[in-house]
C-alpha atoms as a PDB file:
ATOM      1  CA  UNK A   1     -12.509  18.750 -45.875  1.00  0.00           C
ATOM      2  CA  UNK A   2      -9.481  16.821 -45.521  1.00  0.00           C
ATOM      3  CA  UNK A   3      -9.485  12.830 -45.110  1.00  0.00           C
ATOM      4  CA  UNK A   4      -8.695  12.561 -41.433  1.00  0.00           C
ATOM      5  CA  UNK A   5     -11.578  15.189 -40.509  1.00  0.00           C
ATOM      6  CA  UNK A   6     -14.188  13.048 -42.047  1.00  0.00           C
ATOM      7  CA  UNK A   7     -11.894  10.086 -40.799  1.00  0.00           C
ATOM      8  CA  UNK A   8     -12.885  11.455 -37.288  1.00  0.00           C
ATOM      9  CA  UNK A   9     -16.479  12.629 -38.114  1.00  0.00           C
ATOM     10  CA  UNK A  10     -17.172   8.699 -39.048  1.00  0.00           C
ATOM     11  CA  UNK A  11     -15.267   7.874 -35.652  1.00  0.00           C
ATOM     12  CA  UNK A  12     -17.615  10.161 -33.835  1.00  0.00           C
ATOM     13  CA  UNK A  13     -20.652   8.795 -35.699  1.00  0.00           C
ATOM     14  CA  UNK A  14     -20.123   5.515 -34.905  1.00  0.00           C
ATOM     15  CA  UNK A  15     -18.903   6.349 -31.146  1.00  0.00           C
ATOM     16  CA  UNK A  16     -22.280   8.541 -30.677  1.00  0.00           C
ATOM     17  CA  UNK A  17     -24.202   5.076 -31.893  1.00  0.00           C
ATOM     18  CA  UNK A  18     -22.726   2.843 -29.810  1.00  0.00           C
ATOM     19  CA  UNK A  19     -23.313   4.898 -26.719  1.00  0.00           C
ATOM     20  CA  UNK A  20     -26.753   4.846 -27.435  1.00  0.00           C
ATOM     21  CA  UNK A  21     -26.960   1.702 -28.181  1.00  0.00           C
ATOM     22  CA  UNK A  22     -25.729   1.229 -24.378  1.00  0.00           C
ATOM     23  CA  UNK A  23     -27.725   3.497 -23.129  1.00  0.00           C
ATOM     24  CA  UNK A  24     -31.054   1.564 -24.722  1.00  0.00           C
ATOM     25  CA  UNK A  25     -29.364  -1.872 -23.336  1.00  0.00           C
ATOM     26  CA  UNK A  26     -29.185  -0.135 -19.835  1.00  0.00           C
ATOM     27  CA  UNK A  27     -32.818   1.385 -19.853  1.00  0.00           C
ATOM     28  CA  UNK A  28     -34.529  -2.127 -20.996  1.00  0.00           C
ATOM     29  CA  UNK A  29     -32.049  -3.913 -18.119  1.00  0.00           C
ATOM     30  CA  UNK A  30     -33.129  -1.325 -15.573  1.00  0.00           C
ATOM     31  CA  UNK A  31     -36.755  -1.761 -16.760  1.00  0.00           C
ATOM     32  CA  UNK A  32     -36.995  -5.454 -16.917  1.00  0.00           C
ATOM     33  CA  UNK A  33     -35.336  -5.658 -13.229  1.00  0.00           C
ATOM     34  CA  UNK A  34     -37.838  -3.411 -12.392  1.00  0.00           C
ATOM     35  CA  UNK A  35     -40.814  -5.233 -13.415  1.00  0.00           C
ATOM     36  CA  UNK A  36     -39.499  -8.212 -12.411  1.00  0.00           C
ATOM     37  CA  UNK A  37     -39.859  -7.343  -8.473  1.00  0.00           C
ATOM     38  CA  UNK A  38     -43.176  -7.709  -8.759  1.00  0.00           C
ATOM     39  CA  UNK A  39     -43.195 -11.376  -9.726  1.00  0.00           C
ATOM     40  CA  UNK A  40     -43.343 -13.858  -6.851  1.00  0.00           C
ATOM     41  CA  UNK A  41     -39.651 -14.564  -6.005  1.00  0.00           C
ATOM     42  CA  UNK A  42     -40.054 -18.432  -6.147  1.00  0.00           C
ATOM     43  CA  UNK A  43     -42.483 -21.126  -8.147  1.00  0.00           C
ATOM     44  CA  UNK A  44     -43.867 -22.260  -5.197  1.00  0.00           C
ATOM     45  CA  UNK A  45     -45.573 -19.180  -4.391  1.00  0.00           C
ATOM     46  CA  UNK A  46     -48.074 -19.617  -7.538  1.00  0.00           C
ATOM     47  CA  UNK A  47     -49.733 -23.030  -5.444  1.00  0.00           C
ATOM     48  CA  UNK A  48     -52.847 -21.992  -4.143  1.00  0.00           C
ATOM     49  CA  UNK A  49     -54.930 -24.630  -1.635  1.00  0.00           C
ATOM     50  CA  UNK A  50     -58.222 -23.915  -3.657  1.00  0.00           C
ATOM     51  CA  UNK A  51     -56.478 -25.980  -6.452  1.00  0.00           C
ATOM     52  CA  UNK A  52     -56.759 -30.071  -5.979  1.00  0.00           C
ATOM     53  CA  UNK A  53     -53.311 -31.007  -6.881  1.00  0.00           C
ATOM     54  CA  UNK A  54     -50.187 -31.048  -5.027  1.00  0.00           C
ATOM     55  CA  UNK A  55     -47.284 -28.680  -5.716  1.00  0.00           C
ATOM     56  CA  UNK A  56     -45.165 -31.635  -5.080  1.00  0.00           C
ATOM     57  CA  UNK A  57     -46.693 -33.672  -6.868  1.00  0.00           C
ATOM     58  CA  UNK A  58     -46.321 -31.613 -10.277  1.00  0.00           C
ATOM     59  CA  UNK A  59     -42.626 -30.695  -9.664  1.00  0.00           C
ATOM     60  CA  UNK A  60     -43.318 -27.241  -8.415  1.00  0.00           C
ATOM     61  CA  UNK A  61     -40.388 -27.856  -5.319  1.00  0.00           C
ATOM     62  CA  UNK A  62     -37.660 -28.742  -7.514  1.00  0.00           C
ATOM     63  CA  UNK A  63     -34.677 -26.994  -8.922  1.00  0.00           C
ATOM     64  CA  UNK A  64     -35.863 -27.660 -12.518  1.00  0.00           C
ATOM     65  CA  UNK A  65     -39.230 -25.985 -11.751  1.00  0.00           C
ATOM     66  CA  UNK A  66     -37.424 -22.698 -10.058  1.00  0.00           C
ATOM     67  CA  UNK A  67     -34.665 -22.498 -13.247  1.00  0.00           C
ATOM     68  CA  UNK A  68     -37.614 -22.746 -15.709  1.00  0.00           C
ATOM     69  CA  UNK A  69     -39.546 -20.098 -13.881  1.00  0.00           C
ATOM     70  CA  UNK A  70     -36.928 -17.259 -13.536  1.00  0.00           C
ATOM     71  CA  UNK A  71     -35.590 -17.941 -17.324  1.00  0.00           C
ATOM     72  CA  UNK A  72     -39.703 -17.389 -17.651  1.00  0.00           C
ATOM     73  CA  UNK A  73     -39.979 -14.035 -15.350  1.00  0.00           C
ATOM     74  CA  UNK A  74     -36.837 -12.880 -17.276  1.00  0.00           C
ATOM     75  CA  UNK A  75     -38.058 -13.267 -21.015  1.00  0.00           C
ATOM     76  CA  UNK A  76     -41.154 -11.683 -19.892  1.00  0.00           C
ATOM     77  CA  UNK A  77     -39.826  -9.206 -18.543  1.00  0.00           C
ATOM     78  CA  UNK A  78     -37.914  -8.111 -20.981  1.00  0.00           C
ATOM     79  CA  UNK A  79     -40.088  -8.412 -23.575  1.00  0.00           C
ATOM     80  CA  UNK A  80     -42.122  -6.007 -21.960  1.00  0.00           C
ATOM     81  CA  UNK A  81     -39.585  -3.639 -21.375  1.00  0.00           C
ATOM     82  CA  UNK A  82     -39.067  -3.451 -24.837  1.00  0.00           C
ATOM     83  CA  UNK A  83     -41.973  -2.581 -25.454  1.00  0.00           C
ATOM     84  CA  UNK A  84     -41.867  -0.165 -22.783  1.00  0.00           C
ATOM     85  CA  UNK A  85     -38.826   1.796 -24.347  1.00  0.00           C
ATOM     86  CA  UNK A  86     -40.560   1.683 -27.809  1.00  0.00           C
ATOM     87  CA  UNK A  87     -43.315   3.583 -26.608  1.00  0.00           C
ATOM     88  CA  UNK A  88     -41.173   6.278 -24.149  1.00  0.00           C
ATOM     89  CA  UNK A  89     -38.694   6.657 -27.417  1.00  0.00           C
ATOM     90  CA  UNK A  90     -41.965   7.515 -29.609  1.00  0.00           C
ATOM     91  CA  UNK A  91     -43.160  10.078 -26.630  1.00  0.00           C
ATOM     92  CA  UNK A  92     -40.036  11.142 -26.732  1.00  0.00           C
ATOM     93  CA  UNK A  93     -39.085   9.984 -22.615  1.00  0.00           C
ATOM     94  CA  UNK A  94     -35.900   8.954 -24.049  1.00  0.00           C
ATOM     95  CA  UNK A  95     -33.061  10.380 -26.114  1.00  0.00           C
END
């Protein structure tokens, strides 16, 4: 085998592993945005009247309180899409 056949074999190689490398990236993105429909769109929505405190009152209206919650929805998220492809890859749902 001559040096620029295994030359391109070892391109290949690492080609073939950064496309699925993408591919993973992709699936957890896809799955994370997925999951995260289901979440309430806005930090407000987790006030309920049963509970004796204002929403107000404990910063629930502000722009700090809406960042931190969507940098929260987001990290769960993908956590659990992680986790998701973990278990497809070892039923073999994914290449």
């Amino acid at each position: 085998m001559s040096r620029f056949s295994m030359y391109d074999r070892v391109q290949q190689i690492q080609e073939n592993a950064e496309a699925a490398q993408v591919d993973k990236d992709d699936w957890i993105r896809d799955k994370a945005d997925e999951l995260a429909r289901d979440f309430p769109e806005c930090a407000m929505e987790f006030y309920r009247p049963s509970l004796r405190m204002s929403p107000y009152r404990v910063g629930l209206d502000s722009d700090a309180a809406q960042d931190a919650y969507a940098i929260f929805v987001e990290s769960v998220c993908l956590a659990k899409a992680k986790e998701l492809y973990g278990e497809a890859k070892f039923m073999g749902d994914v290449a």
